[in-house]
N, C-alpha and C. Protein backbone atom coordinates (compact mmCIF):
# COMPACT_ATOMS: atom_id res chain seq x y z
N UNK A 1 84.68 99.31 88.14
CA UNK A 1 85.32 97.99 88.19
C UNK A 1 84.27 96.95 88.54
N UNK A 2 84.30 95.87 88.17
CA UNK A 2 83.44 94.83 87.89
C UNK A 2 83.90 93.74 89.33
N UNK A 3 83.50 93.44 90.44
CA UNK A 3 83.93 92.08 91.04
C UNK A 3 83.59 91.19 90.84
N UNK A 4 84.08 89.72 91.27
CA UNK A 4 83.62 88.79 90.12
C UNK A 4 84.26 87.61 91.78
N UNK A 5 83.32 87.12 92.32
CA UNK A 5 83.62 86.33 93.73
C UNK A 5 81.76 85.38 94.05
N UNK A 6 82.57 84.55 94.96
CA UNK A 6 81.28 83.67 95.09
C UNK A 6 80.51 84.29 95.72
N UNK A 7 80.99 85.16 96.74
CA UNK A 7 79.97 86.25 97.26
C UNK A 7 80.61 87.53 97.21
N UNK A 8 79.26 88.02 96.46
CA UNK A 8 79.64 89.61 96.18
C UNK A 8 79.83 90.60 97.05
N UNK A 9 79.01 89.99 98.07
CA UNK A 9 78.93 90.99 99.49
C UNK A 9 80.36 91.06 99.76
N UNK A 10 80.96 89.46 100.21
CA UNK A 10 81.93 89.47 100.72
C UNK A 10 83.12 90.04 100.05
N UNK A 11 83.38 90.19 98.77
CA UNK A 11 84.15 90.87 97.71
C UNK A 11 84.03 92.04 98.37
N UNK A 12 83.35 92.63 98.19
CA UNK A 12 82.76 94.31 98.43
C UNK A 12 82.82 94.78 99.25
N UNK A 13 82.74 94.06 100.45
CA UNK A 13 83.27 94.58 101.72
C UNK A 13 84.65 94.69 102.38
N UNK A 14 85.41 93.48 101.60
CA UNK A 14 86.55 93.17 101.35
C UNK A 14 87.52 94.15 101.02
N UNK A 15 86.99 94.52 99.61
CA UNK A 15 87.59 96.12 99.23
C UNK A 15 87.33 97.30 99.61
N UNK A 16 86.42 97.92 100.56
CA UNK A 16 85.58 98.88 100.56
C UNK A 16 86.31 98.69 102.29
N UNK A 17 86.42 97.54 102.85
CA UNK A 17 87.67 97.68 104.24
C UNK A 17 89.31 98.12 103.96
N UNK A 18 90.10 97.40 102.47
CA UNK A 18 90.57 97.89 102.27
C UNK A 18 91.08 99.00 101.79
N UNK A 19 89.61 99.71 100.99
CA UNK A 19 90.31 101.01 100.85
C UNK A 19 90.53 102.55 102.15
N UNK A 20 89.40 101.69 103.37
CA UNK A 20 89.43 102.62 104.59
C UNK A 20 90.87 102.33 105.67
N UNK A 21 91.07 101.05 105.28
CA UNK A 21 92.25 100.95 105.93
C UNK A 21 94.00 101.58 105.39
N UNK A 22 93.54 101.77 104.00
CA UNK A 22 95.11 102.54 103.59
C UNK A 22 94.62 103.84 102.87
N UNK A 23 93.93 104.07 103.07
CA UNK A 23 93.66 105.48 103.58
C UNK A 23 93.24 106.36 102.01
N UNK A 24 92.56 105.34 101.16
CA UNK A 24 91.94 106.15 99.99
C UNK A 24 90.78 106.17 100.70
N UNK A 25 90.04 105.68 100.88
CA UNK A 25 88.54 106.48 102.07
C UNK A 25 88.42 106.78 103.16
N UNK A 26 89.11 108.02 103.38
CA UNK A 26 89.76 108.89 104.36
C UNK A 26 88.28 109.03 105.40
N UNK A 27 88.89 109.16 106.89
CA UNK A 27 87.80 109.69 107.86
C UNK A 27 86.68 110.45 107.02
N UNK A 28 85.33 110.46 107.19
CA UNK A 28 84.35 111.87 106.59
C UNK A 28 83.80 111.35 105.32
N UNK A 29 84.69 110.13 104.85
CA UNK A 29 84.09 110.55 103.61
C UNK A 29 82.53 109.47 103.92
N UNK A 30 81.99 109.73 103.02
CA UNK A 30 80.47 108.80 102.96
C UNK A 30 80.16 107.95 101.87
N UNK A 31 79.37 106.72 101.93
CA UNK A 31 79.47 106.17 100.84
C UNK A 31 77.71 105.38 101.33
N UNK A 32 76.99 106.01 100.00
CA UNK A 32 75.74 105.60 99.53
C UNK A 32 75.66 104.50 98.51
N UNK A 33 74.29 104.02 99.05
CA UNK A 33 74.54 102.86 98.68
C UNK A 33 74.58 102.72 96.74
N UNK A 34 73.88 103.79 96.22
CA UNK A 34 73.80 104.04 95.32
C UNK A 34 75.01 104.75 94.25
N UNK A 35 76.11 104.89 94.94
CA UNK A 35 77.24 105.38 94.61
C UNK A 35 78.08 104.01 95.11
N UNK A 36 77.80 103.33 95.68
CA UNK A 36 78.46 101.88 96.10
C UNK A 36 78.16 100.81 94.44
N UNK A 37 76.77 100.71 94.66
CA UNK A 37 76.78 99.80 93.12
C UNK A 37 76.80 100.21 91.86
N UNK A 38 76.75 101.56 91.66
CA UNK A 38 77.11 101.97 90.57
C UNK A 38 78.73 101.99 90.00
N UNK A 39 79.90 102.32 91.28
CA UNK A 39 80.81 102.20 91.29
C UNK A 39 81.56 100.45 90.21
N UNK A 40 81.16 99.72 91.29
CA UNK A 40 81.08 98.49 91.54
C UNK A 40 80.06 97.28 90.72
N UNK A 41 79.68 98.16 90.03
CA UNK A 41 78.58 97.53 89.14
C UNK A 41 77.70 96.42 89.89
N UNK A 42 77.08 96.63 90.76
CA UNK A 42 76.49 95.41 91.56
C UNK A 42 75.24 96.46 92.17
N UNK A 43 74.14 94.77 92.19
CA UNK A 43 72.96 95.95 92.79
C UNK A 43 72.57 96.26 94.02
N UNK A 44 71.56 97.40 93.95
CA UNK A 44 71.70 98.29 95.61
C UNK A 44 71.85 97.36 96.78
N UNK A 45 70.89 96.12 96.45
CA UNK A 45 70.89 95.66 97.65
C UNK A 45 72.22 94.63 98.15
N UNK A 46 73.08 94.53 96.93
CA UNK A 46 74.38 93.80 97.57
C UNK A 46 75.03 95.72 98.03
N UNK A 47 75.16 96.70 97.53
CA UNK A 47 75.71 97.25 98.02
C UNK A 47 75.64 98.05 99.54
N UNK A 48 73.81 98.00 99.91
CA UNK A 48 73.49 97.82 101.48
C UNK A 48 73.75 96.85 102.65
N UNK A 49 73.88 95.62 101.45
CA UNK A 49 74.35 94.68 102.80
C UNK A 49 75.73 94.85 103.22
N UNK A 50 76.66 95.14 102.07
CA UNK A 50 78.10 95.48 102.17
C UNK A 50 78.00 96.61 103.18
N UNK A 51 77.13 97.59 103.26
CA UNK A 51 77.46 98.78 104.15
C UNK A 51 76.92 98.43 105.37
N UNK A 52 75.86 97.57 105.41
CA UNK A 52 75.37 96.93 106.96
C UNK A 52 76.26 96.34 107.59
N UNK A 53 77.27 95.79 106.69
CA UNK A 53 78.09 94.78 107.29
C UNK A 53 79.32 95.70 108.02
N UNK A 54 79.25 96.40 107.23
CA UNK A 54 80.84 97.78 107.96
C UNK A 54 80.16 98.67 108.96
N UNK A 55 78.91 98.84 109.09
CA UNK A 55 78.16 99.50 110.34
C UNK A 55 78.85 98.71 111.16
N UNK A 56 78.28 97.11 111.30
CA UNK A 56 78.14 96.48 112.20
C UNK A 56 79.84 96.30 112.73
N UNK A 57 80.83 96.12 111.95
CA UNK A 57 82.21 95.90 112.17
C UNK A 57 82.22 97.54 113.24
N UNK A 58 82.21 98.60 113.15
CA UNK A 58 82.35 99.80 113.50
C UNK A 58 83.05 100.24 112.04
N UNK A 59 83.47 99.76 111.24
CA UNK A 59 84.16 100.70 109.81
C UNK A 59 83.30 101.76 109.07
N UNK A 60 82.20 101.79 109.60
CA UNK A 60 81.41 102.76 109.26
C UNK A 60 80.12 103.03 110.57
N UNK A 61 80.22 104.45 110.36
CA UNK A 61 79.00 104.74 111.11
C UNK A 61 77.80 105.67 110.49
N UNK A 62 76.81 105.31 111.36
CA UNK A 62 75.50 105.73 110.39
C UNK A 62 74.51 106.42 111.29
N UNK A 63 74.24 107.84 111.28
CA UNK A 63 73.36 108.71 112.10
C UNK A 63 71.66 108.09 111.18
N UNK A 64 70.79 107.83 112.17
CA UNK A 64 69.72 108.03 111.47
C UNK A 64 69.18 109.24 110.04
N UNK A 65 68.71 107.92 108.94
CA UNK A 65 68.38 109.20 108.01
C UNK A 65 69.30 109.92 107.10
N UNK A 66 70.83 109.33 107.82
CA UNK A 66 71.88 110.16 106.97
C UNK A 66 72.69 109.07 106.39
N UNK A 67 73.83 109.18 105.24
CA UNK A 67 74.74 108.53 104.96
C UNK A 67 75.54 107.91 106.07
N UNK A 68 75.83 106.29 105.35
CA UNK A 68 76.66 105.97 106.31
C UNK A 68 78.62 106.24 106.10
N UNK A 69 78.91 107.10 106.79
CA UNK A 69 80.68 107.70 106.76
C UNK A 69 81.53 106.25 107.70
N UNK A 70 82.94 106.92 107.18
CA UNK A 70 83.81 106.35 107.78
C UNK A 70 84.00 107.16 108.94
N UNK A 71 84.32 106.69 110.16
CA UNK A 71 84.42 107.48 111.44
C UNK A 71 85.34 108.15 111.27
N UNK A 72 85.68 109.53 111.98
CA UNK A 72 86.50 110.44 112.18
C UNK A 72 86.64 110.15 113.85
N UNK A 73 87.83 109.63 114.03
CA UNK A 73 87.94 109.24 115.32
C UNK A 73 88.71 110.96 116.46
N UNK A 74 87.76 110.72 117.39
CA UNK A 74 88.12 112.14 118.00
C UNK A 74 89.03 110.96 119.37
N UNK A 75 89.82 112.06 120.41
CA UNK A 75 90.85 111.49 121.27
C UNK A 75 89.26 110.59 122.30
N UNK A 76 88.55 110.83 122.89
CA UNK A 76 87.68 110.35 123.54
C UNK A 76 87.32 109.07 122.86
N UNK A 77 87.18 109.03 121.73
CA UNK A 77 87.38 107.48 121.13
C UNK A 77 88.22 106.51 121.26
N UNK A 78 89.26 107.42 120.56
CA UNK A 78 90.28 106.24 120.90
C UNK A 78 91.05 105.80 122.22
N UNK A 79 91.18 106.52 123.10
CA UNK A 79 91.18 106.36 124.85
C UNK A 79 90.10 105.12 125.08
N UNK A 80 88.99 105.30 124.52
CA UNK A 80 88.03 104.31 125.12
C UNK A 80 88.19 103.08 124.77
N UNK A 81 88.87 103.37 123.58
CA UNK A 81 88.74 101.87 122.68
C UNK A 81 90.69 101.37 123.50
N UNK A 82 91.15 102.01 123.41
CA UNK A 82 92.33 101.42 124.17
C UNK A 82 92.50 101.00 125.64
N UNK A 83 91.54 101.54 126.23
CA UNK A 83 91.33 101.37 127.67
C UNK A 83 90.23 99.91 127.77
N UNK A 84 89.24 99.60 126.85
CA UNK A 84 88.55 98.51 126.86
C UNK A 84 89.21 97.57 126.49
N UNK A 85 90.35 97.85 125.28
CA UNK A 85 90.81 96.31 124.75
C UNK A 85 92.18 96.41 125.90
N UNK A 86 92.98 97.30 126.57
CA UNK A 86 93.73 97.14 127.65
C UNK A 86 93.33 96.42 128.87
N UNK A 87 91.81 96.48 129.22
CA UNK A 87 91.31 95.30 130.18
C UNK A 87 91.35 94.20 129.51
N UNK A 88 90.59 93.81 128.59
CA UNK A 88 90.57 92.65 128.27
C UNK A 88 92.16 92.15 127.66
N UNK A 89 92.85 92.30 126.97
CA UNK A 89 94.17 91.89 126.76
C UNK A 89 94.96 91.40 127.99
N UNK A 90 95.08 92.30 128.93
CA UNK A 90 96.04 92.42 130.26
C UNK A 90 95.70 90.81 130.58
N UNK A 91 94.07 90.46 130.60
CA UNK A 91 93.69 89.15 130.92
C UNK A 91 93.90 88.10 130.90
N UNK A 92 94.15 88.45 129.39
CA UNK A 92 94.69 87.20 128.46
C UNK A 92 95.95 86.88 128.80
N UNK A 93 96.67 88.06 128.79
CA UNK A 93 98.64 87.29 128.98
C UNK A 93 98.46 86.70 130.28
N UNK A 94 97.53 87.45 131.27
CA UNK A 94 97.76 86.77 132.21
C UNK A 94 97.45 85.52 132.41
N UNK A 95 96.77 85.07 132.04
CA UNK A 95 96.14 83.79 132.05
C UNK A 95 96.92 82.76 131.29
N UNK A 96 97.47 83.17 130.19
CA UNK A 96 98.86 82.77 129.15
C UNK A 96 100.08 82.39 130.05
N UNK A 97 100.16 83.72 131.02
CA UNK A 97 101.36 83.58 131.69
C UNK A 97 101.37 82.49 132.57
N UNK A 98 100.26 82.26 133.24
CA UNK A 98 99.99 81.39 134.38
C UNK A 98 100.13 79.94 133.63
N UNK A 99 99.93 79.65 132.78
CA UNK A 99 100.57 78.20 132.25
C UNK A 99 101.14 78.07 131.12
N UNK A 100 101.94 78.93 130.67
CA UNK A 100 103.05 79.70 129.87
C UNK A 100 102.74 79.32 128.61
N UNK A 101 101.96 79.31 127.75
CA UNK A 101 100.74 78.87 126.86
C UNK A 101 101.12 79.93 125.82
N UNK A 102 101.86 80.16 124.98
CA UNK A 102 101.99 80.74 123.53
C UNK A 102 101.53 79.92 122.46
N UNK A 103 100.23 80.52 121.52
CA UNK A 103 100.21 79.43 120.54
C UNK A 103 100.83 79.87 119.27
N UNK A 104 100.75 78.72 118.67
CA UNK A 104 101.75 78.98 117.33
C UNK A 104 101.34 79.68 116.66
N UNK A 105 100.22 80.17 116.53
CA UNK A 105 99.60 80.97 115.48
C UNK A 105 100.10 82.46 115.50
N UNK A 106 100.32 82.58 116.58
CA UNK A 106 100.87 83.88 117.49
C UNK A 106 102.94 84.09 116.49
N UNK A 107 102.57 83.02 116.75
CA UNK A 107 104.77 82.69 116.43
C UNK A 107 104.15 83.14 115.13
N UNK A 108 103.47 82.36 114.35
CA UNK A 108 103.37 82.46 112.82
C UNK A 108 103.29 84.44 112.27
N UNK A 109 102.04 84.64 113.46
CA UNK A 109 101.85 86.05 112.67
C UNK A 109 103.32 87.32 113.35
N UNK A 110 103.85 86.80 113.86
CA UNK A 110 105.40 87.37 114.25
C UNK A 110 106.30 87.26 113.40
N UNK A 111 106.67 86.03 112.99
CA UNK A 111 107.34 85.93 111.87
C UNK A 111 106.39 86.78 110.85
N UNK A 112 105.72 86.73 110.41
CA UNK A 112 104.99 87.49 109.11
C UNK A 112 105.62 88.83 108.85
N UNK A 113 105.47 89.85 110.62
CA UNK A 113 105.82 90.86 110.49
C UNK A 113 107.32 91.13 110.67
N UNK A 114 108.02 90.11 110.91
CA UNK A 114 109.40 90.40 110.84
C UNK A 114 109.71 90.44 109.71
N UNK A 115 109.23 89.39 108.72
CA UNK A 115 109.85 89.47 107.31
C UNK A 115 109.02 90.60 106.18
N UNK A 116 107.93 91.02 107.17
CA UNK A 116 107.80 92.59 106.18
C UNK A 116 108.83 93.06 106.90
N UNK A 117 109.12 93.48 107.97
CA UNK A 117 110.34 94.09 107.98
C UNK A 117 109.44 95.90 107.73
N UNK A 118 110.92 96.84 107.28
CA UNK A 118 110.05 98.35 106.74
C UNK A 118 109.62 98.49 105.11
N UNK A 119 109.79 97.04 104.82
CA UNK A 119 109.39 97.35 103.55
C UNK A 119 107.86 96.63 102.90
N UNK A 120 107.04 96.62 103.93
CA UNK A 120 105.96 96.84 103.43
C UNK A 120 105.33 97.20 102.99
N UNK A 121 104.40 96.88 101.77
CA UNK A 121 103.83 97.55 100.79
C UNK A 121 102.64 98.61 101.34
N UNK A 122 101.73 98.31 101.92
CA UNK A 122 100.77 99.04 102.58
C UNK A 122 100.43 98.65 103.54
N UNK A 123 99.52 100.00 104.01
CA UNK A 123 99.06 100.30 105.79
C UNK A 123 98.09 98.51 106.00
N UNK A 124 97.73 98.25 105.13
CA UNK A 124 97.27 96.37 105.47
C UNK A 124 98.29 95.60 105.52
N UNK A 125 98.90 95.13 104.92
CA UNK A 125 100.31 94.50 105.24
C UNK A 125 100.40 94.31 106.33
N UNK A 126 100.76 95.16 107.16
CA UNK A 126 101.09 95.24 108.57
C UNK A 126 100.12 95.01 109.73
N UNK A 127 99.36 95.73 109.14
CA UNK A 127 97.71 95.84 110.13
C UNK A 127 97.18 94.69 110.32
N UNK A 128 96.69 93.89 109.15
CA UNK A 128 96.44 92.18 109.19
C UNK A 128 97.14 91.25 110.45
N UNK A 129 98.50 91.40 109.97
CA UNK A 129 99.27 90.44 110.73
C UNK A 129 99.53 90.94 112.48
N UNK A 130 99.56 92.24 112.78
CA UNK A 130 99.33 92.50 114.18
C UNK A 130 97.81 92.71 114.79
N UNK A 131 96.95 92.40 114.00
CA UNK A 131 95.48 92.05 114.71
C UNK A 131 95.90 91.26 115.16
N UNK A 132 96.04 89.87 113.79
CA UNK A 132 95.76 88.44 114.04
C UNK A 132 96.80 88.03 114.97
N UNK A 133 98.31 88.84 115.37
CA UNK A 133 98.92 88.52 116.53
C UNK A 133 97.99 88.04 118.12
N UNK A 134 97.74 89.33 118.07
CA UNK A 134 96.77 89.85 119.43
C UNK A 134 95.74 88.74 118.88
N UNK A 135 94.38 88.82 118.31
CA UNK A 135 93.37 87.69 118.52
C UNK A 135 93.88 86.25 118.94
N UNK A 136 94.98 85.49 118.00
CA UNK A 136 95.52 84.16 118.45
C UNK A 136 95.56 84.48 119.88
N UNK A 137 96.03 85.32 120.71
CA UNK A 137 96.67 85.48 122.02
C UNK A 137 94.78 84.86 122.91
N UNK A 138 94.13 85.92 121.93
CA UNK A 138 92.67 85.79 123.22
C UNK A 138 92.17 84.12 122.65
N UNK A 139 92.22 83.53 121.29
CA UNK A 139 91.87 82.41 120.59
C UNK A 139 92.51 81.18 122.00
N UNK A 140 93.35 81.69 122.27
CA UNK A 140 93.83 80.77 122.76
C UNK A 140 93.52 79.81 123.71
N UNK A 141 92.82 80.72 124.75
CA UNK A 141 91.85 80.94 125.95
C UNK A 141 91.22 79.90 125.76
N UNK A 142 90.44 79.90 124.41
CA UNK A 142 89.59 79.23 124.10
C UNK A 142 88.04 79.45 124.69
N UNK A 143 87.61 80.54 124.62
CA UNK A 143 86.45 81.07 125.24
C UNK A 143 85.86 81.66 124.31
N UNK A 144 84.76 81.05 123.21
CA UNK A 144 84.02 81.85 121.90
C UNK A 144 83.31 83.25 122.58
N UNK A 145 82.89 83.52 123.90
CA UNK A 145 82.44 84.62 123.97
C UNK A 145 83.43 85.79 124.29
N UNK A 146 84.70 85.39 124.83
CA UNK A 146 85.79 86.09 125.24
C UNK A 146 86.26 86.31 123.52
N UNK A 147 86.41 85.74 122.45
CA UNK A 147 86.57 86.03 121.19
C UNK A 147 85.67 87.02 120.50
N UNK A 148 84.49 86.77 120.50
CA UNK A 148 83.72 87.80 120.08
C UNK A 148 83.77 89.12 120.52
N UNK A 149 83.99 89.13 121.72
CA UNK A 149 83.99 90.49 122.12
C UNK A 149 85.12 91.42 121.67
N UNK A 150 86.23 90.51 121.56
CA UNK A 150 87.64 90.93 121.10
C UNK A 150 87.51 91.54 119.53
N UNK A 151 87.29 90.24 119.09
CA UNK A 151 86.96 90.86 117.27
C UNK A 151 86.15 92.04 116.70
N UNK A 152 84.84 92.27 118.46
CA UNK A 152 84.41 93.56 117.81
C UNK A 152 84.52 94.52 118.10
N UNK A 153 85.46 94.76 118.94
CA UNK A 153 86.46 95.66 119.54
C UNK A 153 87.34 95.77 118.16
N UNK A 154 88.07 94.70 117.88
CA UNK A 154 89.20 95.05 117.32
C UNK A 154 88.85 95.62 115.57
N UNK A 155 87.60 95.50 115.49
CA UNK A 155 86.76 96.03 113.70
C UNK A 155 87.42 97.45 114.01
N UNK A 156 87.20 98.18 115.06
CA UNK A 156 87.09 99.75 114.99
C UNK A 156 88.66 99.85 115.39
N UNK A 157 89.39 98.64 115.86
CA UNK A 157 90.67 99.28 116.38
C UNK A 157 91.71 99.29 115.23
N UNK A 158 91.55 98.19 114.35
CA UNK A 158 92.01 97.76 112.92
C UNK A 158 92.21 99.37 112.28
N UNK A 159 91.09 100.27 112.36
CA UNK A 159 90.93 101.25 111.73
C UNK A 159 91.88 102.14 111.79
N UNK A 160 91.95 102.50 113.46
CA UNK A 160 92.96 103.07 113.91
C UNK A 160 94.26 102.92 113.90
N UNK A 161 94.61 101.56 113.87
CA UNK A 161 96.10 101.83 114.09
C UNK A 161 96.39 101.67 112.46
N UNK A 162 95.60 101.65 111.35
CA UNK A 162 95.50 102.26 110.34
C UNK A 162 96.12 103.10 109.77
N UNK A 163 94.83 104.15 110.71
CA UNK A 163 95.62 105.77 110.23
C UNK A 163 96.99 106.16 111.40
N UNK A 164 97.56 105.19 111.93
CA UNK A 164 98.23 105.19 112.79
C UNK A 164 99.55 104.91 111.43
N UNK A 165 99.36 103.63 111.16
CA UNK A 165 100.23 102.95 110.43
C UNK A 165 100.85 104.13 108.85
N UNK A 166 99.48 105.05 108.28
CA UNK A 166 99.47 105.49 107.46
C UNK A 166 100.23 106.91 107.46
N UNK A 167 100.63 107.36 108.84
CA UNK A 167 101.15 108.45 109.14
C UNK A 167 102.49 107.99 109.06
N UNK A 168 103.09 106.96 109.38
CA UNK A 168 103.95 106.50 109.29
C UNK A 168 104.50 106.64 111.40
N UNK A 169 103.64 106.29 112.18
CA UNK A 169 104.01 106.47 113.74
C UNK A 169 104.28 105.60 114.19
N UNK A 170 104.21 104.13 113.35
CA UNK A 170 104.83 103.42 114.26
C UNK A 170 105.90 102.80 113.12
N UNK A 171 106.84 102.26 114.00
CA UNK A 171 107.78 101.77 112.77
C UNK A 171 107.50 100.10 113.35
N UNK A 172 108.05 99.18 111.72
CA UNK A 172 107.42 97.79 111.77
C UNK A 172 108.53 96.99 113.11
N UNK A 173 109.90 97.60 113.05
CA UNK A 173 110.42 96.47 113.69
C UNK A 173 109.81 97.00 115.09
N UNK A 174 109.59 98.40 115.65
CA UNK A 174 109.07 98.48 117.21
C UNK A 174 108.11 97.69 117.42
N UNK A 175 106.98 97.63 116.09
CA UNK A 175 105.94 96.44 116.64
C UNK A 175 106.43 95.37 117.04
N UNK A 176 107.20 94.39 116.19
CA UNK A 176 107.76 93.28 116.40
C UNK A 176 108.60 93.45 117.55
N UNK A 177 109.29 94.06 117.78
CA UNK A 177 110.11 94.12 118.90
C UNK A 177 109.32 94.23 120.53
N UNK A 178 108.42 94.77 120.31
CA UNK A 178 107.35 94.92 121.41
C UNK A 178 106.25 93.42 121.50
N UNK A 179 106.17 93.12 120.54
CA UNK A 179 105.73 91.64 120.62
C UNK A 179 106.27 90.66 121.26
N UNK A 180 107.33 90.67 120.70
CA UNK A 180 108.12 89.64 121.08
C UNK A 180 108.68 90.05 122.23
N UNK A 181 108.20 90.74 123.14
CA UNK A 181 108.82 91.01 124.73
C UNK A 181 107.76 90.26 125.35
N UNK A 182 106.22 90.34 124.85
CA UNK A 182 105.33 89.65 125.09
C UNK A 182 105.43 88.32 124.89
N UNK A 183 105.24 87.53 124.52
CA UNK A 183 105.88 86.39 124.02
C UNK A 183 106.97 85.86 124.85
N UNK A 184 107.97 86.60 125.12
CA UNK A 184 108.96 85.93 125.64
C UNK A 184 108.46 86.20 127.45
N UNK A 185 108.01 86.95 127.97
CA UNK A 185 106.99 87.30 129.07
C UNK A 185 106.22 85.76 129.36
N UNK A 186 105.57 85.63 128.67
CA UNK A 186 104.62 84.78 128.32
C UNK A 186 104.77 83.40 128.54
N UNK A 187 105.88 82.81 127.31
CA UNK A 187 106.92 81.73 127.42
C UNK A 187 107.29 81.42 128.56
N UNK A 188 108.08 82.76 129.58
CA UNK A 188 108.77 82.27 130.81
C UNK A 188 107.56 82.00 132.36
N UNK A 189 106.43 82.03 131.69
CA UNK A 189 104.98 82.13 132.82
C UNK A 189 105.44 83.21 134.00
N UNK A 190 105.76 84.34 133.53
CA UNK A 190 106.33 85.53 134.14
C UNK A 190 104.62 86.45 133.83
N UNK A 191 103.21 86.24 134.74
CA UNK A 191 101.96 86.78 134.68
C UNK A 191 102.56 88.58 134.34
N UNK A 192 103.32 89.29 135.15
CA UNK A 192 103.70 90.68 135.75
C UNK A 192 104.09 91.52 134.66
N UNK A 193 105.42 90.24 134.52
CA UNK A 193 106.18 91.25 133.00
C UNK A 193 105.44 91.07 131.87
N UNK A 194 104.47 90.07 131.62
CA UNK A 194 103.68 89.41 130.07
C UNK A 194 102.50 91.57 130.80
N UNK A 195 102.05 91.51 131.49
CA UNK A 195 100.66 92.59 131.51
C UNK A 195 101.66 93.92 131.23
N UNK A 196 103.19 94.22 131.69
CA UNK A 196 104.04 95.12 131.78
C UNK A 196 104.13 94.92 130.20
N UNK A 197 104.53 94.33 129.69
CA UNK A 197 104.97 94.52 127.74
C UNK A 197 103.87 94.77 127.21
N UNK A 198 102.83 94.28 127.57
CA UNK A 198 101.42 94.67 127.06
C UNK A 198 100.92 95.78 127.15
N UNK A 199 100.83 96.43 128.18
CA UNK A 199 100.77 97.54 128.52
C UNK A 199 101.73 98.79 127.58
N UNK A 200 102.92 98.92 127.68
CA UNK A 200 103.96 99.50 127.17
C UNK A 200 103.96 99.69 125.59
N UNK A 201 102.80 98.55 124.96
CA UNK A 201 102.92 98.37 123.47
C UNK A 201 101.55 98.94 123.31
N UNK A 202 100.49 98.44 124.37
CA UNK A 202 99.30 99.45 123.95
C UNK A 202 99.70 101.26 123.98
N UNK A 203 99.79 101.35 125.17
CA UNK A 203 100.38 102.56 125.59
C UNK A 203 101.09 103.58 124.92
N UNK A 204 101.87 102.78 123.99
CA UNK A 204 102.69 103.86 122.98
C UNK A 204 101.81 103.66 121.61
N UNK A 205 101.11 102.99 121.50
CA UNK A 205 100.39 103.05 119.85
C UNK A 205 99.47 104.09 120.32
N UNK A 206 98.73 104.29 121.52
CA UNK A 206 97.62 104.88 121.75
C UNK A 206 98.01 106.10 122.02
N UNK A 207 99.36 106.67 122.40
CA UNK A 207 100.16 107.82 123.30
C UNK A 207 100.31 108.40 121.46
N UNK A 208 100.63 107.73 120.32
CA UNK A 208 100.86 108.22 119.24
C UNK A 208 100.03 108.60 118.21
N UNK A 209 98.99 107.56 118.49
CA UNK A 209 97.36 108.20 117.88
C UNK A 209 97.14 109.48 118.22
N UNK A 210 96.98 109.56 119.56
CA UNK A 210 96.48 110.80 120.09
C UNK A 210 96.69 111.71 119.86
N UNK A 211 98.43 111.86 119.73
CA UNK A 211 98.89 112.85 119.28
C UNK A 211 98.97 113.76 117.70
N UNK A 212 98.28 112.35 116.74
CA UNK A 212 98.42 112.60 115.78
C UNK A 212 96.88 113.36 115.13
N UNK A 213 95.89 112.84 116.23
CA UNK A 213 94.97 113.19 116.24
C UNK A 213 94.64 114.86 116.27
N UNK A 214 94.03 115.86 115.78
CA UNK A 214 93.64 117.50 115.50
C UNK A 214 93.02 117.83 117.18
């Protein structure tokens, strides 16, 4: 297939996230760069920067010397990655809570996922709109280094609740329904119950990974 965008990189990475996120480039598999532009008809070096760029997200990882794969996430991963973005999140509501500060962007990507509803087309569908829930929440803050850290946390977490989404473990309205406890937490500058819904919604995505995990 031929892409055809003002930047090719960005095309290419574009698709090459979406196909790891609904699950045609399953954990393990590897992708050279030379099997990248041949695919894709584009040359090696747009298809290295495309793979530099998914190193750097965490959507791919790369042992010296070897192909760069899509991670095969073992339970010690994902514990870590839920326990880092569980500090930093807890932060945020709280700080939300303390001057009851919901921004709209937050409302917007709620509604999104209410009106997918369970009939969303794919494991992105869903995944998109409950990142960008959670980031608006830290955006809000308004702290570019408190953002960055979030977004590159959330490259490798995107992944996960992925193959989370792709198993079919979480269902769409529990997300929404667990959101919006947050939110309404939040709204009432209730600091306790906003870190309690937060908690409860990390807690069960991560309690269901795990389990789904070998």
């Amino acid at each position: 297939m031929r892409l055809r965008a003002t930047s090719l990189v960005d095309a290419l990475v574009a698709e090459l996230r979406d196909r790891m996120l609904d699950g045609r480039l399953p954990g393990g598999t590897a992708l050279t760069e030379t099997e990248v532009a041949g695919e894709y008809e584009v040359a090696r070096p747009t298809a290295k920067a495309a793979i530099e760029r998914l190193v750097s997200e965490g959507l791919l990882r790369r042992d010296a010397h070897k192909s760069a794969r899509v991670p095969v996430f073992e339970a010690d991963d994902v514990a870590d990655l839920y326990f880092a973005r569980s500090l930093l999140e807890r932060q945020v509501v709280r700080e939300l809570s303390r001057i009851s500060l919901v921004p709209a962007a937050a409302y917007s990507a709620q509604d999104e996922i209410r009106r997918l509803g369970e009939s969303a087309a794919s494991t992105t569908a869903i995944v998109e709109p409950d990142v960008r829930f959670h980031r608006t929440l830290v955006d809000a803050l308004e702290s570019p280094r408190l953002s960055r850290i979030h977004e590159a946390m959330m490259a490798e977490m995107r992944l996960c609740m992925a193959q989370v989404q792709a198993h079919e473990l979480l269902r769409v309205s529990e997300i929404a329904d667990e959101h919006q406890a947050i939110l309404d937490a939040i709204t009432a500058g209730d600091p306790p119950r906003a870190e309690q819904a937060l908690d409860l919604h990390l807690t069960r995505a991560r309690h269901q990974l795990l389990t789904h995990l070998p």
